[in-house]
Protein backbone atom coordinates (compact mmCIF):
# COMPACT_ATOMS: atom_id res chain seq x y z
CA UNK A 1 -1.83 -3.12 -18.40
CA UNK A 2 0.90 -4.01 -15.47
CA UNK A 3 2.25 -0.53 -14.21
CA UNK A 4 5.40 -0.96 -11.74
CA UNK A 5 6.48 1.97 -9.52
CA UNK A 6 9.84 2.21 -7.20
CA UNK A 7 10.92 4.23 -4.52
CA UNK A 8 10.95 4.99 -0.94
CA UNK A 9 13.29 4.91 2.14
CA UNK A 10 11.79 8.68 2.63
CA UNK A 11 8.39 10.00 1.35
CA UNK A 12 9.78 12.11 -1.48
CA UNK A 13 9.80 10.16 -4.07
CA UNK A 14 6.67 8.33 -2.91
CA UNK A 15 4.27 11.55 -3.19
CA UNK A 16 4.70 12.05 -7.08
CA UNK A 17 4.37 8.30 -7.78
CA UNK A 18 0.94 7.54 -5.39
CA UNK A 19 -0.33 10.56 -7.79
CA UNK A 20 0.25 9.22 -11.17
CA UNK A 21 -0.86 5.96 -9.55
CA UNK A 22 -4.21 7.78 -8.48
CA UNK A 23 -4.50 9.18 -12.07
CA UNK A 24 -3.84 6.32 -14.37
CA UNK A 25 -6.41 4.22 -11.75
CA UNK A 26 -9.01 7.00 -12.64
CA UNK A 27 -8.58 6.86 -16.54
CA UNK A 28 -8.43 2.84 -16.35
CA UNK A 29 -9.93 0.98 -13.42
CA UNK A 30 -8.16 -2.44 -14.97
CA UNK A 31 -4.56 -1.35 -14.45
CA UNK A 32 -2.72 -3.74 -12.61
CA UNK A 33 -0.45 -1.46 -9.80
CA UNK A 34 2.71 -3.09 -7.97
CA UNK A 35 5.01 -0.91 -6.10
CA UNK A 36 9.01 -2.25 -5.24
CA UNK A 37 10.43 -0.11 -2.05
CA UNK A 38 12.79 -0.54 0.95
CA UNK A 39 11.81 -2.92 3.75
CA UNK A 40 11.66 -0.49 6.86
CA UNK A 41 10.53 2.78 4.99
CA UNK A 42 7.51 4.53 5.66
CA UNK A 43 6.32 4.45 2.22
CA UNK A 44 4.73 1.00 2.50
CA UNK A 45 1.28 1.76 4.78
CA UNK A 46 0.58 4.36 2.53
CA UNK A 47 1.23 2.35 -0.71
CA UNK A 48 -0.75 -0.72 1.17
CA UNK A 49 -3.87 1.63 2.13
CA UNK A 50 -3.97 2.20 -2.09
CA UNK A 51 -4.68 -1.23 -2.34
CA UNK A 52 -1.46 -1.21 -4.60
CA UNK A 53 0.43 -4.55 -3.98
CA UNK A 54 3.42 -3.66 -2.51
CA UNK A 55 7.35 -5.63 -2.03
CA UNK A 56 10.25 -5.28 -1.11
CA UNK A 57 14.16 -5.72 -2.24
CA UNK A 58 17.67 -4.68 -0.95
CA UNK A 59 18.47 -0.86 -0.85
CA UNK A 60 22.17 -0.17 -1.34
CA UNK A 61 23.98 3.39 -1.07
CA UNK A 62 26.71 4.66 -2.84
CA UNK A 63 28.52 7.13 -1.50
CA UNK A 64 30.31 9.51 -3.18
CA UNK A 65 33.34 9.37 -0.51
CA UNK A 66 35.72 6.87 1.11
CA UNK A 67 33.60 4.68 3.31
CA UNK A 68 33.50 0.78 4.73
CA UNK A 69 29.88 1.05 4.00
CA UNK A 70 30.26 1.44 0.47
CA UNK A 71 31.59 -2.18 0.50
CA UNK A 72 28.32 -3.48 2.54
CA UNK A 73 26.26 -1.63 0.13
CA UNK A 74 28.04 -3.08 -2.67
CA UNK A 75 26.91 -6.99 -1.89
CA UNK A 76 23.61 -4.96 -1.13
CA UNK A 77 23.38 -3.64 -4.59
CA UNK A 78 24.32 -7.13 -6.32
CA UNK A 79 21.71 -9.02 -4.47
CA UNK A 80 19.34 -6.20 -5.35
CA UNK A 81 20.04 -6.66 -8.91
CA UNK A 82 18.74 -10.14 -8.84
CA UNK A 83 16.14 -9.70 -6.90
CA UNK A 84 14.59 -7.25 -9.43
CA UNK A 85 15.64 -9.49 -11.97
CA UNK A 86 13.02 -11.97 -10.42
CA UNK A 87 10.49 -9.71 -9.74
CA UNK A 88 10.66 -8.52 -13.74
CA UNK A 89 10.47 -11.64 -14.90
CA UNK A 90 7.45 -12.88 -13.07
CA UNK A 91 5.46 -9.76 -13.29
CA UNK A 92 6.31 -8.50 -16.60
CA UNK A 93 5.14 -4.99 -15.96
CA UNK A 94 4.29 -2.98 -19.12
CA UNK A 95 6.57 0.35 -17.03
CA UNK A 96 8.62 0.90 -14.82
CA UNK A 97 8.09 4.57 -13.05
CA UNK A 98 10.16 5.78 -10.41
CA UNK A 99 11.00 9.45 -8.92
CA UNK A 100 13.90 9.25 -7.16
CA UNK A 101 15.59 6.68 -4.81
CA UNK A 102 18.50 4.08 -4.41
CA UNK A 103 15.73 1.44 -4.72
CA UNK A 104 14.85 1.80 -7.70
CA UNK A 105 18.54 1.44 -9.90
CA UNK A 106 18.59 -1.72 -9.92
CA UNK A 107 14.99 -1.99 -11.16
CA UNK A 108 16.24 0.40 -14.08
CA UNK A 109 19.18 -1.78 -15.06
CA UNK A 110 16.69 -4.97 -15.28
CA UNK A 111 14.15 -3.44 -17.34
CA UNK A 112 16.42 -1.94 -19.94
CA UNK A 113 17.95 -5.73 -20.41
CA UNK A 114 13.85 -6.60 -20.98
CA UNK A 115 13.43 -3.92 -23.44
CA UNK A 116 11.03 -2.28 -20.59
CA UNK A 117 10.57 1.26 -20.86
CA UNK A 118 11.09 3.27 -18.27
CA UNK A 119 10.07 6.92 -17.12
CA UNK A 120 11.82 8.79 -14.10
CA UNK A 121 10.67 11.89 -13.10
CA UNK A 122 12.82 14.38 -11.15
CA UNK A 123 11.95 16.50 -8.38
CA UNK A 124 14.49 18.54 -6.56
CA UNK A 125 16.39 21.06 -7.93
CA UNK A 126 19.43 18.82 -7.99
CA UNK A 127 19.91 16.41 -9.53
CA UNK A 128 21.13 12.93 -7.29
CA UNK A 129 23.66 10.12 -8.23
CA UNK A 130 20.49 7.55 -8.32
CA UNK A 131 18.34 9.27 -10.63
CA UNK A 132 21.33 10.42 -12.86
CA UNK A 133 21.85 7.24 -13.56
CA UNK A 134 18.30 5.98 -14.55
CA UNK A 135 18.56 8.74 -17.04
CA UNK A 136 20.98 7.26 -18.76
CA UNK A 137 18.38 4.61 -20.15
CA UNK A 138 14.81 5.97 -19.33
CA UNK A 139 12.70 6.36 -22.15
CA UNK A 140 10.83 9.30 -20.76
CA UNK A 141 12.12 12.40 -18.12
CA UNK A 142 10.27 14.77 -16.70
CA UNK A 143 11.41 17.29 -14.39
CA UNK A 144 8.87 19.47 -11.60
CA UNK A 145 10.92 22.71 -12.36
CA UNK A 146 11.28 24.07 -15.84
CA UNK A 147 15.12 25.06 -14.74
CA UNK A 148 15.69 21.83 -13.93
CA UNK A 149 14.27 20.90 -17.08
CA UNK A 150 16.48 22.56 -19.12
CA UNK A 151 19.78 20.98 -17.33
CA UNK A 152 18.66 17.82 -18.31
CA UNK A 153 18.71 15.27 -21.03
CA UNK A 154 17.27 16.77 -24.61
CA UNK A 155 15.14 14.92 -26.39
CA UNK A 156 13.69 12.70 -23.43
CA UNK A 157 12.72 15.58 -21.48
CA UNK A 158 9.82 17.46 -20.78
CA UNK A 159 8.66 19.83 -18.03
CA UNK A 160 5.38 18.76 -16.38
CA UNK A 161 5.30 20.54 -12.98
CA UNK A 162 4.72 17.88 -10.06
CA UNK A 163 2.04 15.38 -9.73
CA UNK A 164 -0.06 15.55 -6.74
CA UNK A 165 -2.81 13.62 -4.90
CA UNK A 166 -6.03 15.01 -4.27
CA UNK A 167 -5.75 16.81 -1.25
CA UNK A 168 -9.35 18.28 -1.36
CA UNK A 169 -11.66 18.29 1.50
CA UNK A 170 -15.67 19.33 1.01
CA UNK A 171 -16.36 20.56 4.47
CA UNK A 172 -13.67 22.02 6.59
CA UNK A 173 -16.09 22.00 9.16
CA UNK A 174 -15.87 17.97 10.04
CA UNK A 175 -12.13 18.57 9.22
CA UNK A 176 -12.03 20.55 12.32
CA UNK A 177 -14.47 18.26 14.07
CA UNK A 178 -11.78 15.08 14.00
CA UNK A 179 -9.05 17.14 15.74
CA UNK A 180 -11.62 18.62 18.16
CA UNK A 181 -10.44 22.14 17.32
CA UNK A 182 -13.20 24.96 17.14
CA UNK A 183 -14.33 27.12 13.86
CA UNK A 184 -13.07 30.21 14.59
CA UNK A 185 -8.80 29.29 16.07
CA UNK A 186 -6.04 29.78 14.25
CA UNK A 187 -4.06 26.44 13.51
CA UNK A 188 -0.45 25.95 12.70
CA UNK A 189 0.50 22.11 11.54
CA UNK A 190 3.91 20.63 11.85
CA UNK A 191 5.49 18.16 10.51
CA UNK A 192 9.01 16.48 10.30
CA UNK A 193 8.23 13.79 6.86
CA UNK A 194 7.40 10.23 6.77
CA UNK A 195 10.04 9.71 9.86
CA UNK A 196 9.73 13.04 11.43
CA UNK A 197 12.60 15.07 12.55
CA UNK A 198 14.05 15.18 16.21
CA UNK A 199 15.00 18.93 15.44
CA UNK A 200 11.78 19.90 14.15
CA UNK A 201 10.03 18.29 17.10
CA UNK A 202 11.88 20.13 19.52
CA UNK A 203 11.75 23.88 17.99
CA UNK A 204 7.95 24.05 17.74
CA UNK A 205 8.13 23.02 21.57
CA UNK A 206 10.35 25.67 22.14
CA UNK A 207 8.13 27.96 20.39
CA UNK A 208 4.98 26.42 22.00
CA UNK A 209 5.35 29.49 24.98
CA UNK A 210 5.77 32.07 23.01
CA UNK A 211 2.40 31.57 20.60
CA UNK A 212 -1.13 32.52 21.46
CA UNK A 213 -2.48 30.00 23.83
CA UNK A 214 -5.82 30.33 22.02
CA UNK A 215 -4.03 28.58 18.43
CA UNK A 216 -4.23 25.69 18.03
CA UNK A 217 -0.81 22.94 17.25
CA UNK A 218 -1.62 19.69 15.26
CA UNK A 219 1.89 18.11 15.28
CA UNK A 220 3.28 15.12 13.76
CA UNK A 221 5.88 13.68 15.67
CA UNK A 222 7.09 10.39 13.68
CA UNK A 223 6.35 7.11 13.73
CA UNK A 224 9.59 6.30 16.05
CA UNK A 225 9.92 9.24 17.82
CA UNK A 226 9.01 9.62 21.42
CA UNK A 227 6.33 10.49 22.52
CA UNK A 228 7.37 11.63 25.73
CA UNK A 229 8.13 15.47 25.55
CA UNK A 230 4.87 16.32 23.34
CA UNK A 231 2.91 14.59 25.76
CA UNK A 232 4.34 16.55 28.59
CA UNK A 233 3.83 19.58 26.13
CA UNK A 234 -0.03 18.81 25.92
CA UNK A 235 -0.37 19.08 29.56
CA UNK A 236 0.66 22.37 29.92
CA UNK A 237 -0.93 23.44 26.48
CA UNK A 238 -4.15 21.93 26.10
CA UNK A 239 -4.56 22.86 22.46
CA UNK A 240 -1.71 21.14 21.43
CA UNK A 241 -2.02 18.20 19.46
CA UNK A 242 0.97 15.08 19.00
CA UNK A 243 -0.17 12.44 16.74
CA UNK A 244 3.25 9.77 15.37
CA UNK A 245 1.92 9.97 11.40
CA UNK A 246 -0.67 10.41 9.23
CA UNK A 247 -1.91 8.58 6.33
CA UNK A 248 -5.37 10.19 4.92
CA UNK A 249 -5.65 12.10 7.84
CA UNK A 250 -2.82 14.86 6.16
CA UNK A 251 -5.17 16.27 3.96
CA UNK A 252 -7.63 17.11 6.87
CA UNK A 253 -5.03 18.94 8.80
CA UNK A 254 -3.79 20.99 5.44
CA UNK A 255 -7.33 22.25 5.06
CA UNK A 256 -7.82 23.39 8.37
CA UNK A 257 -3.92 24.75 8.52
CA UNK A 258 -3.58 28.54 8.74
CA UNK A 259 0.54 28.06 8.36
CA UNK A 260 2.57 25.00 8.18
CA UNK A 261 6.00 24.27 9.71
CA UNK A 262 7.90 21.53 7.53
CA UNK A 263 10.90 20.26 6.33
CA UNK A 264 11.78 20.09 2.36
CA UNK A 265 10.98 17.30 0.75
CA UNK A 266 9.67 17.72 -2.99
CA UNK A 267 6.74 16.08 -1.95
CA UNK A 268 5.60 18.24 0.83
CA UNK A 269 6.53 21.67 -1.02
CA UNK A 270 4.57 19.70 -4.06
CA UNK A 271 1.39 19.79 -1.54
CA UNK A 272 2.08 22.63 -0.39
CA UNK A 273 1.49 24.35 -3.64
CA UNK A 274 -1.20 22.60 -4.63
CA UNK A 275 -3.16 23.77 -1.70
CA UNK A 276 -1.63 27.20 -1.84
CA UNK A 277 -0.27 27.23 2.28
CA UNK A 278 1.90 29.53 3.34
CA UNK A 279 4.56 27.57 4.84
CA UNK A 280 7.79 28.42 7.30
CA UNK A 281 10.65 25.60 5.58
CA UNK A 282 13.49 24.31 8.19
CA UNK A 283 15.35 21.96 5.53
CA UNK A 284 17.41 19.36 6.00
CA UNK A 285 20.86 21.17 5.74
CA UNK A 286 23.80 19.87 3.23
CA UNK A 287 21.20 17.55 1.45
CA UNK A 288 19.08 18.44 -1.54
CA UNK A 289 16.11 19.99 0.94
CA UNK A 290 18.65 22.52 1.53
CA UNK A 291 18.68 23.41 -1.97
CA UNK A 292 15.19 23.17 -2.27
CA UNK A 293 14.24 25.44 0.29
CA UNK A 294 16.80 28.50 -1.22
CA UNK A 295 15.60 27.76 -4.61
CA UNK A 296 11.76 28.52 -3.35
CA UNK A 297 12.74 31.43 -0.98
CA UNK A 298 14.61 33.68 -3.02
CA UNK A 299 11.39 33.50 -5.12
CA UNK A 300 9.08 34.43 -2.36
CA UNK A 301 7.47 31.20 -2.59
CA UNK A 302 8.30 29.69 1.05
CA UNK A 303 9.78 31.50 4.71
CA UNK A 304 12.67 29.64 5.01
CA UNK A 305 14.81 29.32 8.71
CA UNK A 306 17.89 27.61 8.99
CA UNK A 307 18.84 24.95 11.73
CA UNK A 308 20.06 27.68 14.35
CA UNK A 309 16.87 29.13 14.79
CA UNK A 310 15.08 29.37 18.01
CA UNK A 311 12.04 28.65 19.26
CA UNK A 312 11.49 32.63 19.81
CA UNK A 313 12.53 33.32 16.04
CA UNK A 314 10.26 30.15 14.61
CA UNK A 315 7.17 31.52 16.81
CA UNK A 316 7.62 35.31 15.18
CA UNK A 317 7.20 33.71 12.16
CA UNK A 318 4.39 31.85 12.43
CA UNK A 319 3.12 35.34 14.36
CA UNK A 320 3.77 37.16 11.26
CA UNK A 321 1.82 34.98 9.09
CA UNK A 322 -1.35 34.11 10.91
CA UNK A 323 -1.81 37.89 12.51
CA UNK A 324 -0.75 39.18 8.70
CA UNK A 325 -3.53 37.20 6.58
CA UNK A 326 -2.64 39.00 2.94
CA UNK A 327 0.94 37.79 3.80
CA UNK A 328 0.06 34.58 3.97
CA UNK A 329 -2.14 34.44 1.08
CA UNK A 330 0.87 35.95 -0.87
CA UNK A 331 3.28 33.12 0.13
CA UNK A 332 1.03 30.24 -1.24
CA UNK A 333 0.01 31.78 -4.17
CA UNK A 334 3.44 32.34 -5.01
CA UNK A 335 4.65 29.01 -4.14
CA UNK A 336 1.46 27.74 -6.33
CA UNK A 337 2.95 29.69 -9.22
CA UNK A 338 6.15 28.25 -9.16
CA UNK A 339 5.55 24.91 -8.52
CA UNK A 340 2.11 24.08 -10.84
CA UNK A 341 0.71 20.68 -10.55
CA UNK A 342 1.11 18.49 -13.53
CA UNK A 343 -2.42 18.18 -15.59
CA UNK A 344 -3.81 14.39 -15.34
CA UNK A 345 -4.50 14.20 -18.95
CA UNK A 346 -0.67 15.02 -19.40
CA UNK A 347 -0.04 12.06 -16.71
CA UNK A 348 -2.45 9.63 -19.14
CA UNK A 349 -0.73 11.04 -22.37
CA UNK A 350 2.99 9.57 -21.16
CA UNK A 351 2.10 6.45 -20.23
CA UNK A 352 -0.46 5.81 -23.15
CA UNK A 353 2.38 7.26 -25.52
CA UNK A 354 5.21 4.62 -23.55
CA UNK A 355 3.28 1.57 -23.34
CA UNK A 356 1.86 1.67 -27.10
């Protein structure tokens, strides 16, 4: 069996599919994996380190307002069309999955016209332009949030929670060990996403003064953001730690994590559940983050701070939390609730039951 995925540009729509990838790959060691995503995303070292072949095609916009760009994006979108209709007709995949992700239309279009079925799976609470119109076609949709669930498509949708890698560590101990940080501190981890997040970056500096100087920061920066400030900030705060991104290093610094600072992506709150962290949100505002982030506060899954907050109010947060343990505890156990992570045999059913 040939199994295609799509998606990228960010890492939200990446996270779900690298799960179902790790799965499937469990149940049947002979699946053939090939992943389609954008050229200068950050998607592609992880999708590489899964040894899951990995190319790349044209990754148009539309935009849902008067703009020159939508006439770049345009040609963008045509030549993306036949590039997928190339890549379809020399790999002959068996499905096309995707979660999200301009990418990944064009895919869509080419494997209805093959008689390819296709399953997207939504994340966010909204619902965006590209997946709304994959739905029109998919076979199979599955939604992370039973409200969202119930907003979309009848018949072709089901509510599965969100997929997640495995995240588990056995000794927290060496976990510790590769950041040089000792057994008994207190560590908050931040992190901006798959390109990190200027904004982010420069609010946990801000707060860096204001926290205990005996806890510990493990903060990713971004792959092309510079370096310059954090390493000024390490001087002065020797526990501080700037790394530019992670791969299968994340999972070590969410074990060892006391609190995390993030943004919104699905994918992130989707780990963040899993591993039941209490977590301070600072979404990306007017986007579907934004959306995500109110959806999971009012419910008392997440602490959620909007983009005027200070450096003072972000470090009385994270005070709150690690100096409050049952509060913390309460906050990931919540957002576990809300957000369950789909069962692998459920994972195995949908692609047995599309592919037969």
């Amino acid at each position: 069996m040939k199994i295609l995925l799509s998606g990228g540009g960010t890492l939200g729509p990446v996270s779900p599919l690298l799960a179902i990838a790790e799965i499937y790959r469990q149940y049947d060691p002979t699946v053939s994996l090939l992943w389609v995503g954008t050229k200068n995303g950050p998607e592609r070292q992880l999708v590489e380190e899964q040894n899951i072949k990995f190319i790349t095609i044209r990754n148009g916009k539309w935009r849902r307002y008067l703009s020159l760009l939508n006439v770049v994006d345009l040609f963008r979108l045509v030549a993306a069309f036949f590039q997928s209709l190339i890549i379809l007709m020399k790999e002959k995949p068996d499905l096309l999955i995707s979660a999200g992700g301009y990418v990944s239309v064009p895919l869509h279009a080419v494997a209805v016209l093959f008689g390819i079925p296709c399953w997207v799976h939504q994340q966010d609470v909204g619902v965006g332009l590209a997946n709304k119109l994959m739905f029109l076609k998919a076979k199979k949709i599955t939604a992370a949030l039973g409200e969202t669930a119930g907003k979309l498509p009848k018949g072709r949708t089901e509510w599965i929670g969100n997929p997640s890698r495995s995240l588990e560590v056995g000794d927290r101990s060496e976990a510790r060990k590769k950041f040089n940080i000792p057994e008994s501190a207190p560590v908050i981890f931040v992190f901006g996403g798959g390109t990190g997040s200027n904004h982010l970056n420069q609010l946990i500096l801000a707060a860096m003064p204001q926290l205990n100087p005996a806890w510990h920061v493990i903060h990713v920066v971004g792959r092309d953001r510079s370096g310059e400030s954090s390493e000024m900030t390490s001087e002065i705060f020797p526990n501080y730690h700037a790394y530019k991104f992670f791969t299968e290093e994340m999972k070590y610094a969410y074990a060892i994590a006391d609190v995390v600072v993030a943004r919104a992506g699905f994918g992130t709150l989707t780990e963040l559940a899993a591993l039941s962290k209490p977590a301070v949100i600072l979404p990306m505002i007017g986007t579907h983050q934004e959306e995500n982030a109110r959806y999971f506060a009012a419910h008392g899954g997440i602490i959620m701070l909007d983009q005027a907050a200070s450096g003072l109010k972000l470090a009385q947060v994270i005070k709150d939390i690690i100096e409050s343990p049952q509060k913390g505890q309460e906050l990931g156990s919540t957002l576990h609730s809300l957000l369950p992570c789909t069962e692998p045999k459920k994972i195995i059913e949908i692609i047995l039951e599309l592919t037969k």
